[in-house]
Protein backbone atom coordinates (compact mmCIF):
# COMPACT_ATOMS: atom_id res chain seq x y z
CA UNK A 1 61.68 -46.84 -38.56
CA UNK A 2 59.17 -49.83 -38.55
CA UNK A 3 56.60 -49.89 -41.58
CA UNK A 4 54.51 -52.90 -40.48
CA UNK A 5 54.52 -55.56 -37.57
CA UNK A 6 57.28 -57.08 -39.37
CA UNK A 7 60.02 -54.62 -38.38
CA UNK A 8 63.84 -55.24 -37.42
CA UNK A 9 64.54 -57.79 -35.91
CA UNK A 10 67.07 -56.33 -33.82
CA UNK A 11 69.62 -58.80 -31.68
CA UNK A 12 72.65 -58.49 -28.93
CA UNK A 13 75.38 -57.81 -31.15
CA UNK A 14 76.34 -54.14 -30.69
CA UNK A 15 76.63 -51.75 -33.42
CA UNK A 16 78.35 -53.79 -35.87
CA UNK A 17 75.15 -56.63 -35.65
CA UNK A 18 73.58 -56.96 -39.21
CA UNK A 19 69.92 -55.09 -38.24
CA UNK A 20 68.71 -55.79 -41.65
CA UNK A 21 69.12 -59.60 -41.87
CA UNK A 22 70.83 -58.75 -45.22
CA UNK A 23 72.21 -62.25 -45.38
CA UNK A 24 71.35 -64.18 -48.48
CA UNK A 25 68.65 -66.39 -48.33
CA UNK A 26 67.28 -64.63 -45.39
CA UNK A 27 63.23 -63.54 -45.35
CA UNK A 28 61.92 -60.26 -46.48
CA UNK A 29 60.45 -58.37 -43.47
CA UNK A 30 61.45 -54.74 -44.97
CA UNK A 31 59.18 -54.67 -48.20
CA UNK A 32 55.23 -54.45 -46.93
CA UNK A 33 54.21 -53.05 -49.97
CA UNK A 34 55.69 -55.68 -52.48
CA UNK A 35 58.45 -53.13 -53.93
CA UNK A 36 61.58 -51.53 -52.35
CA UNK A 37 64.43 -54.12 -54.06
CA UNK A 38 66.83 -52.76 -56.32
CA UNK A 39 67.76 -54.73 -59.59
CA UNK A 40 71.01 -54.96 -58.74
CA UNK A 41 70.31 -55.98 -54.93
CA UNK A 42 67.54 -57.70 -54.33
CA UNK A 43 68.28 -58.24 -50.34
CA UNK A 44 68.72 -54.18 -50.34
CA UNK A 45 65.58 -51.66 -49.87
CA UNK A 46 64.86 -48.96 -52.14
CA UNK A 47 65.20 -45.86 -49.57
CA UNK A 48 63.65 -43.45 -52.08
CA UNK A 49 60.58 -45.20 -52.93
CA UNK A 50 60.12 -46.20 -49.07
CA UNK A 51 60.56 -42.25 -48.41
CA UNK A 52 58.37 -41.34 -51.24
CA UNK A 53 55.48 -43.52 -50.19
CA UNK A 54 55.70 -42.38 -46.70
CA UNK A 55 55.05 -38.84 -48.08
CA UNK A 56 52.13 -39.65 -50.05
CA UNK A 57 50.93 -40.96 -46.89
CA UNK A 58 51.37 -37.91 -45.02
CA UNK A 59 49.92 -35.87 -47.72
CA UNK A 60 46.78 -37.48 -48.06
CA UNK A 61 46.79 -37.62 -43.56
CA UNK A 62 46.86 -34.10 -44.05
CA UNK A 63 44.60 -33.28 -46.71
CA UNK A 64 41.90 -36.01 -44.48
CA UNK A 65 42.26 -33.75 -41.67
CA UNK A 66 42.03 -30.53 -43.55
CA UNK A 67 38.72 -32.34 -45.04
CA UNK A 68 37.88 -33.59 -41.61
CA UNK A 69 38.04 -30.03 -40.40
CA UNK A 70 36.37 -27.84 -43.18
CA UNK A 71 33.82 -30.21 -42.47
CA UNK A 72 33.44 -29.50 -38.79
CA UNK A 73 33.26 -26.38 -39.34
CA UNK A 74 30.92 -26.32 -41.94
CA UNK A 75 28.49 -28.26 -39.64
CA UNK A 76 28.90 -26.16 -36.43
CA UNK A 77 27.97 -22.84 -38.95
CA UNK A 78 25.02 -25.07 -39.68
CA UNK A 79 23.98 -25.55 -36.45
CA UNK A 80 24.24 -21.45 -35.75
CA UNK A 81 22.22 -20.90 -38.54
CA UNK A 82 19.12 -22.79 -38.03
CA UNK A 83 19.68 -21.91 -33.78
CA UNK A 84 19.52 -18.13 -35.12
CA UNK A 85 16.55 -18.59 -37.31
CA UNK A 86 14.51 -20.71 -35.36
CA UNK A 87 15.05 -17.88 -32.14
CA UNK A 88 14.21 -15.92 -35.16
CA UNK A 89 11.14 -17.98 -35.31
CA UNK A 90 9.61 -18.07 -32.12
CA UNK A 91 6.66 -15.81 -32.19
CA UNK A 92 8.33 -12.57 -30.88
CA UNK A 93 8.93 -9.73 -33.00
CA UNK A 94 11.60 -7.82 -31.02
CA UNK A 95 14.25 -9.63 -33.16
CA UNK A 96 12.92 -8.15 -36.69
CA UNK A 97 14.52 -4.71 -35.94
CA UNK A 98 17.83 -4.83 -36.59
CA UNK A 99 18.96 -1.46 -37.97
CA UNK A 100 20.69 0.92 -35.33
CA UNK A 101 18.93 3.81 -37.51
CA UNK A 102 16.15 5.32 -34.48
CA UNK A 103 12.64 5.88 -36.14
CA UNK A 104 12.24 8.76 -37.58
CA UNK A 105 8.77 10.77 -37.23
CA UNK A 106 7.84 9.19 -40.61
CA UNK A 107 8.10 5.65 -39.28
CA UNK A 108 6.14 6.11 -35.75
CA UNK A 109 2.77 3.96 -35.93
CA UNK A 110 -0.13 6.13 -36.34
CA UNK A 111 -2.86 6.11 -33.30
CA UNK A 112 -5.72 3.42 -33.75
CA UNK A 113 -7.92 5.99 -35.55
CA UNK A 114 -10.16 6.36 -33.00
CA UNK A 115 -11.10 9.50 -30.57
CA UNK A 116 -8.54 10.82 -28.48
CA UNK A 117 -8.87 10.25 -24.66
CA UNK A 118 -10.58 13.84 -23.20
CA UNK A 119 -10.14 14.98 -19.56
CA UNK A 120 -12.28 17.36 -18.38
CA UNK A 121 -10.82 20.37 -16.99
CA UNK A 122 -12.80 21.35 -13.95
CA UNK A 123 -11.43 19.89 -10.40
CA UNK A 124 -14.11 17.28 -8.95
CA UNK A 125 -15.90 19.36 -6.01
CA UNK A 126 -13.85 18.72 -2.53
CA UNK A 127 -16.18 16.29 0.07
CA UNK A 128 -18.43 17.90 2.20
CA UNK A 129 -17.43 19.22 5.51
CA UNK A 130 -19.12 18.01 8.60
CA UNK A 131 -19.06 21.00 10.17
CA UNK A 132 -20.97 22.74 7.70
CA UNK A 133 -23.61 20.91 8.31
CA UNK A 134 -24.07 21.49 12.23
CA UNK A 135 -22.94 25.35 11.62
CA UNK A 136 -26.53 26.49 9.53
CA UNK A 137 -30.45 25.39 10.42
CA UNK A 138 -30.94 25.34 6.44
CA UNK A 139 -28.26 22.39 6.36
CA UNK A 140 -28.73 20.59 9.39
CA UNK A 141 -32.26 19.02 8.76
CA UNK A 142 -31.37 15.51 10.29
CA UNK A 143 -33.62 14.69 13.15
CA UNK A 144 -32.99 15.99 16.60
CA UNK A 145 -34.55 15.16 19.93
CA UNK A 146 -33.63 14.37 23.04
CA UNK A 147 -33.34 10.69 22.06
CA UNK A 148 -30.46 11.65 19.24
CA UNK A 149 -28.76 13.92 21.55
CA UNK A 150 -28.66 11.23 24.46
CA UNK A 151 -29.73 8.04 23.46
CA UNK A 152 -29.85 4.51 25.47
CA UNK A 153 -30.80 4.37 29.48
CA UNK A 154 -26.50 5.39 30.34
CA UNK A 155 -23.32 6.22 28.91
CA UNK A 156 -19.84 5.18 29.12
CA UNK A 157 -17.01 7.47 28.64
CA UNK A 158 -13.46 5.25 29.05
CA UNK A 159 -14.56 2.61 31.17
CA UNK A 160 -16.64 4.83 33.58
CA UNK A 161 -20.43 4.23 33.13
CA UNK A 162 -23.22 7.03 34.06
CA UNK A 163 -27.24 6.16 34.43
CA UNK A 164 -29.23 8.22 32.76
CA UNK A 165 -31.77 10.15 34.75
CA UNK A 166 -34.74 12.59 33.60
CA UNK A 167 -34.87 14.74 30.52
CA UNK A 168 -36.28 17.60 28.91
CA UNK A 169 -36.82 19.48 26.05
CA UNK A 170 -37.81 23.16 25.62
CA UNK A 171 -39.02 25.67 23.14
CA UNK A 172 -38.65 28.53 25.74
CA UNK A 173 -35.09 28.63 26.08
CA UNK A 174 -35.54 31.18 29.47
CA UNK A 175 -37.30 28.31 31.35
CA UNK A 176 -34.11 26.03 31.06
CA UNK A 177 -31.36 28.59 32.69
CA UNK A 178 -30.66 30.46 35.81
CA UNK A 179 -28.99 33.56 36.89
CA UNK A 180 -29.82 35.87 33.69
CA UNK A 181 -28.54 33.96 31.06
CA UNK A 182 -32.07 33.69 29.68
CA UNK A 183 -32.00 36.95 28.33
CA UNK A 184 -28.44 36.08 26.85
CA UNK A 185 -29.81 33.05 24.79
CA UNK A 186 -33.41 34.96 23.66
CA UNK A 187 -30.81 37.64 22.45
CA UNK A 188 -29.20 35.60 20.38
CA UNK A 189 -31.49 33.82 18.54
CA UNK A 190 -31.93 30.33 20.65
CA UNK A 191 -34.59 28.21 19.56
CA UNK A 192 -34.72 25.23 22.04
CA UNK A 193 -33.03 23.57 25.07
CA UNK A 194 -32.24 19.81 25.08
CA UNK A 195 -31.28 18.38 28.89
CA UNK A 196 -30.70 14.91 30.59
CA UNK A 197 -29.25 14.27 33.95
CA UNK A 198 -26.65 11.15 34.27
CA UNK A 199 -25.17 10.16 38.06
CA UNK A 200 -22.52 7.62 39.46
CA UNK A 201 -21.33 7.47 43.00
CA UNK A 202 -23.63 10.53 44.48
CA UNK A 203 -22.42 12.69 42.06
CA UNK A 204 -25.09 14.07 39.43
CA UNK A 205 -24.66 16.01 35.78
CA UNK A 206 -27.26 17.75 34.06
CA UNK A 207 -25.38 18.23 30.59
CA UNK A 208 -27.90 20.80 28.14
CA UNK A 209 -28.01 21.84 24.33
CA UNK A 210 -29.12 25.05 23.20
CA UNK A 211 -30.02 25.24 19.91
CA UNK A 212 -29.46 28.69 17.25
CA UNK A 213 -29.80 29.28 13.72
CA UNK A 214 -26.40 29.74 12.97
CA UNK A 215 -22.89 29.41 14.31
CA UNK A 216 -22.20 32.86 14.60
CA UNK A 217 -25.62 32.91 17.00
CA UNK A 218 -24.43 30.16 19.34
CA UNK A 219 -20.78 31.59 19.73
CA UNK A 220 -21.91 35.30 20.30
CA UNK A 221 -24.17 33.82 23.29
CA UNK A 222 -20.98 31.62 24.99
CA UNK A 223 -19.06 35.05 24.53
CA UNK A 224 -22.18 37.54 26.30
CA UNK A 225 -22.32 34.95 29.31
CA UNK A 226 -20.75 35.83 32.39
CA UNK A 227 -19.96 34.42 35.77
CA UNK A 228 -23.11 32.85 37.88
CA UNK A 229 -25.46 32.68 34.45
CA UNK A 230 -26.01 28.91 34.44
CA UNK A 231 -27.87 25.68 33.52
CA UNK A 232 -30.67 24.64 35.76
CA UNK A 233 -29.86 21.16 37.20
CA UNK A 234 -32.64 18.74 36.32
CA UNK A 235 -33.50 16.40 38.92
CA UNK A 236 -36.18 13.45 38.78
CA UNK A 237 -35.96 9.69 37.66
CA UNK A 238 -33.81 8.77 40.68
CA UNK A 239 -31.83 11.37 40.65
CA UNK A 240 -32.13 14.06 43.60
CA UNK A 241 -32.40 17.47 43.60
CA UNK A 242 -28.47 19.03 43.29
CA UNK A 243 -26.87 22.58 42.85
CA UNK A 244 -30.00 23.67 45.08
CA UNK A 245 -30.15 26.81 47.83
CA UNK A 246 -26.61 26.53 49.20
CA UNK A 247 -23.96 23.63 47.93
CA UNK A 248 -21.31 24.80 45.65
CA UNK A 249 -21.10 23.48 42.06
CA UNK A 250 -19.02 23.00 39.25
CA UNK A 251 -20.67 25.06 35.97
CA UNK A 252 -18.89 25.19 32.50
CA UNK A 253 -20.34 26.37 28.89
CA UNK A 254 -19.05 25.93 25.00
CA UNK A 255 -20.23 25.54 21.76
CA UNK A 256 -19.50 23.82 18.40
CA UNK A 257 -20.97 24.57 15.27
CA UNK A 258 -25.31 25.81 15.81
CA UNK A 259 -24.94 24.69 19.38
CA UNK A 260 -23.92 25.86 23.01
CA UNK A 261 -23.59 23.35 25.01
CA UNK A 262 -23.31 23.63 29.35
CA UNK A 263 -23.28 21.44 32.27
CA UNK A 264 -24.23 21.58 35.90
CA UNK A 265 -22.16 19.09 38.11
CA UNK A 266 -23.19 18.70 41.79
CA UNK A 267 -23.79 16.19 44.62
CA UNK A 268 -27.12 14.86 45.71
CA UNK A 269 -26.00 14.55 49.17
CA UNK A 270 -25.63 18.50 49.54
CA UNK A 271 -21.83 18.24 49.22
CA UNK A 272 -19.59 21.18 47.84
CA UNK A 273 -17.84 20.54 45.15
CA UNK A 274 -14.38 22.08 45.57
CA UNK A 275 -10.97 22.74 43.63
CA UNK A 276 -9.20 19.64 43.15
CA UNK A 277 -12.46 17.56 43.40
CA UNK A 278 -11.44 14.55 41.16
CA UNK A 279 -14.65 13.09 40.86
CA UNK A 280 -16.74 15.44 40.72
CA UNK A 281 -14.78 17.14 38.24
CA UNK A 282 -14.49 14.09 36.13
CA UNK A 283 -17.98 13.78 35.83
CA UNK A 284 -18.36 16.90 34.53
CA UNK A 285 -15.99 16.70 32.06
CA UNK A 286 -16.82 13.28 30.28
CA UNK A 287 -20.51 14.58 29.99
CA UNK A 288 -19.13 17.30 28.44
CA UNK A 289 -16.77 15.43 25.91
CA UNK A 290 -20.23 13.33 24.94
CA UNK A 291 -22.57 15.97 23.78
CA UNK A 292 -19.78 17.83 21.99
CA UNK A 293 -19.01 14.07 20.47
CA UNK A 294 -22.63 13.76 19.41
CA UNK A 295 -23.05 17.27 17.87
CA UNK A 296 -19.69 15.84 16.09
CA UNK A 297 -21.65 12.73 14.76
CA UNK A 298 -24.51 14.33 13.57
CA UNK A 299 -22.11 16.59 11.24
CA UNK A 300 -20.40 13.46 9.60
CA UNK A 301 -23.35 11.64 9.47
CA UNK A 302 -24.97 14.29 7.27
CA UNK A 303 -22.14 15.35 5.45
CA UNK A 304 -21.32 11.60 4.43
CA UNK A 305 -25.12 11.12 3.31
CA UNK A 306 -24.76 13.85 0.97
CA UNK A 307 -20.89 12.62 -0.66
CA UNK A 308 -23.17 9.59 -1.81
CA UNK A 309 -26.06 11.63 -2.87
CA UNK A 310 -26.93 11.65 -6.27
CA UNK A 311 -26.22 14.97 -7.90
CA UNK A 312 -29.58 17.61 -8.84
């Protein structure tokens, strides 16, 4: 073992070379620490002291690391603690509560003293329906005439465009239809007859509203009509006289809500209008699907007035 930078010296002569230079005369290199000579020898190091100091400087290696290390630790349990108390710290309560124990009754926060929240009990009303509206006189006050029944100078109904012709309106509801079913709409209550003619391509529509107090009025007179009871065609305002002494024509009748509603489909050239008759029957129909579309309108346009109404 070397104890300093002045260790053996060691040469080439085998096992039996001299490794300690223990010739007289010859330098110390084996004595760092100024002691290590026996009295008797002074050439000869003292083994036990040499061993005895290199213990003490083990022991107090170890006792610097143990130091070294309490202290480490120490420090890094330092550093824990103030990382705990300053998450602790940062404005947010969540961390206060650390018992497992759940809250009993005793510990819930009371309410904030003021009035509990009340909820009334009665469902709101539903919205109005439309329909109830067109379906009674005493409901359906909105404005009628022929000019909200058919307004502008034509129609379109999916891309196919009709000019409107001449119209009427009458209080005698007799003077508006043919073939007895005057006495079908006096019966029954009817208070007035709305008509307007519309044409394209030679054919002609006369599409009229009859008007009752009540829905049960207007159905009763659709169900009392039979075959050949009619609406008169209404000619006029470039349109010619149809449906007149001797062509064949296409006649249909409904109702919706307070109102019957019929149409008269012909040609002004005299023509008979036949089964299978595309465009005459087309006609006919979108004139129909209009007026029942406006007596549609006029329910949702009164029924929506009175949802924003204020109430009393």
């Amino acid at each position: 073992m070397s104890f300093g930078q002045g260790g053996p010296q060691w040469g080439s002569g085998g096992q039996h070379h001299d490794p300690y230079n223990s010739r007289q005369g010859a330098p110390d290199r084996f004595d760092p620490f100024g002691a290590g000579r026996s009295a008797g020898d002074p050439d000869t190091p003292d083994w036990a002291a040499l061993a005895e100091a290199s213990a003490a400087r083990a022991r107090r290696r170890r006792w610097l690391l143990i130091g070294g290390g309490a202290l480490a630790t120490a420090a890094i349990a330092g550093i824990v603690a103030t990382a705990i108390v300053s998450s602790n710290d940062d404005g947010d309560d969540r961390s206060q509560n650390t018992s497992s124990e759940l809250p009993g009754p005793e510990n819930v926060p009371s309410g904030s003293g003021g009035p509990d929240p009340s909820f009334s009990s009665v469902a709101p009303a539903p919205p109005p329906d439309p329909k109830d509206f067109i379906s009674s006189e005493t409901k359906d006050t909105a404005p009628l005439s022929v000019d909200t029944l058919f307004p502008g100078k034509k129609l379109t109904m999916t891309g196919r465009s009709y000019a409107k012709g001449a119209t009427a309106r009458t209080g005698t509801c007799t003077a508006a239809v043919q073939g007895g079913l005057g006495p079908v709409l006096a019966r029954n209550g009817c208070d007035q007859v709305f008509r307007a003619t519309y044409s394209k391509d030679g054919v002609a529509v006369t599409v009229g509203v009859a008007v009752f107090g009540k829905e049960s009025e207007a159905k009763a007179a659709i169900a009392q009509r039979v075959r050949g009871q009619n609406l008169t065609p209404l000619a006029g305002a470039g349109v010619n006289t149809f449906c007149k002494a001797g062509p064949t024509c296409r006649f249909t009748a409904n109702s919706y809500g307070r109102y019957a509603y019929f149409t008269s489909t012909g040609y002004t050239t005299g023509k008979d209008v036949v089964t299978g008759d595309t465009k005459a029957f087309q006609a006919g129909d979108d004139l129909a699907e209009f007026v029942f579309r406006q007596i549609v309108a006029r329910g949702n346009a009164q029924a929506s007035a009175a949802a924003v109404a204020p109430a009393g």
